[in-house]
Protein backbone atom coordinates (compact mmCIF):
# COMPACT_ATOMS: atom_id res chain seq x y z
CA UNK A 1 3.88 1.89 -4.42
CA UNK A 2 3.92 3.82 -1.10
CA UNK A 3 6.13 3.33 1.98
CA UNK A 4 4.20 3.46 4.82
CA UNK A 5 7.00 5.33 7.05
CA UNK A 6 7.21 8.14 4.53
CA UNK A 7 9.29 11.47 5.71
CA UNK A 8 6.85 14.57 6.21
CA UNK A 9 3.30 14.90 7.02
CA UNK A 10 1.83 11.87 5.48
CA UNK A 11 2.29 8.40 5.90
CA UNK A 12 1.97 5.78 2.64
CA UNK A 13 -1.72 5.20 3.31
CA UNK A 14 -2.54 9.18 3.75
CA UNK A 15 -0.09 9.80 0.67
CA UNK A 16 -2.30 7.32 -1.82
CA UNK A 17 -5.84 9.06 0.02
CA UNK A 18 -4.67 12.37 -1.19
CA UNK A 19 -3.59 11.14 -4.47
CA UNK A 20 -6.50 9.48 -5.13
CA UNK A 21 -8.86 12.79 -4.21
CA UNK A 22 -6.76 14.58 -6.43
CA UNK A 23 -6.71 12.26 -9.62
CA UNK A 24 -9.71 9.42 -8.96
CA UNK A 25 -9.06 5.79 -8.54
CA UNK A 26 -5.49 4.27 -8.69
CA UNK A 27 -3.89 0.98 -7.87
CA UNK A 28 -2.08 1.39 -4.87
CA UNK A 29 0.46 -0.82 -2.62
CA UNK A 30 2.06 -0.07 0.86
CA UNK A 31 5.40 -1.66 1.92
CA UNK A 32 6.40 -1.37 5.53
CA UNK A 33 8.78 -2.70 7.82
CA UNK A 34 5.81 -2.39 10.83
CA UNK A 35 4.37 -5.82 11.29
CA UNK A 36 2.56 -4.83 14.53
CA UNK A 37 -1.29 -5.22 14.62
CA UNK A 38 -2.36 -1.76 14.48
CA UNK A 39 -0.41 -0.92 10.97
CA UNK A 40 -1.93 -4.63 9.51
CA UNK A 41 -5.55 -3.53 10.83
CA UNK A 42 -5.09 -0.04 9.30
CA UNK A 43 -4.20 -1.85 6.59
CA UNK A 44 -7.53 -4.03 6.06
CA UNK A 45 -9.69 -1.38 7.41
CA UNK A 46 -8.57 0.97 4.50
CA UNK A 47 -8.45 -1.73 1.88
CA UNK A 48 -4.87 -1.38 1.07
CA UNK A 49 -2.43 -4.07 -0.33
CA UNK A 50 0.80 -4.25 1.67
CA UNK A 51 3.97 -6.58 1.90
CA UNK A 52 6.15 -6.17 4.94
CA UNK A 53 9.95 -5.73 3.97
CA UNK A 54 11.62 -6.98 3.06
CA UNK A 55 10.06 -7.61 0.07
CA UNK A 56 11.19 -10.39 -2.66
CA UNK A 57 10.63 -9.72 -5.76
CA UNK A 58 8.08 -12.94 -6.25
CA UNK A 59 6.06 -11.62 -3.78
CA UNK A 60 5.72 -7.64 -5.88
CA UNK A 61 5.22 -9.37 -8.83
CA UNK A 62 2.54 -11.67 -7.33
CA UNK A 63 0.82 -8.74 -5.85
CA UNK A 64 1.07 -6.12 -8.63
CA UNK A 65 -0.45 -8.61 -10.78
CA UNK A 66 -3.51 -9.49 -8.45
CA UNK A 67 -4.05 -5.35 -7.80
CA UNK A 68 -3.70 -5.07 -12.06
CA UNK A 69 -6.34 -8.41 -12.72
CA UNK A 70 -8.67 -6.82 -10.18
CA UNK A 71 -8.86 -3.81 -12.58
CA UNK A 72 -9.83 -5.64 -14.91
């Protein structure tokens, strides 16, 4: 789980690239407080979950469950 707004060079989506060159395929979600369009279509152009904040706790078990079954 990544924050999109993350402090230093990378935002969330960068942050979970570079993880995954460095250590393969991994389940990955972004939370943000940026509903604008650009951020959403970064979003689905990449591939990544996301839930906008604030997030109830429903909604990250809902999600981390559908990332987990697609593993599967």
């Amino acid at each position: 789980i990544a924050d999109y707004r993350m402090p230093g060079d990378y935002d969330g989506c960068e942050f979970v690239e570079a993880a995954r060159s460095l250590i393969g395929p991994v389940p990955a979600l972004i939370v943000t407080g940026d509903t604008s369009e650009d951020v959403v279509r970064d979003f689905r152009k990449r591939q990544f979950d996301y839930l906008h904040k604030p997030i109830k706790p429903v909604q990250l078990r809902m999600i981390i469950q559908r990332i987990l079954a697609r593993r599967s």
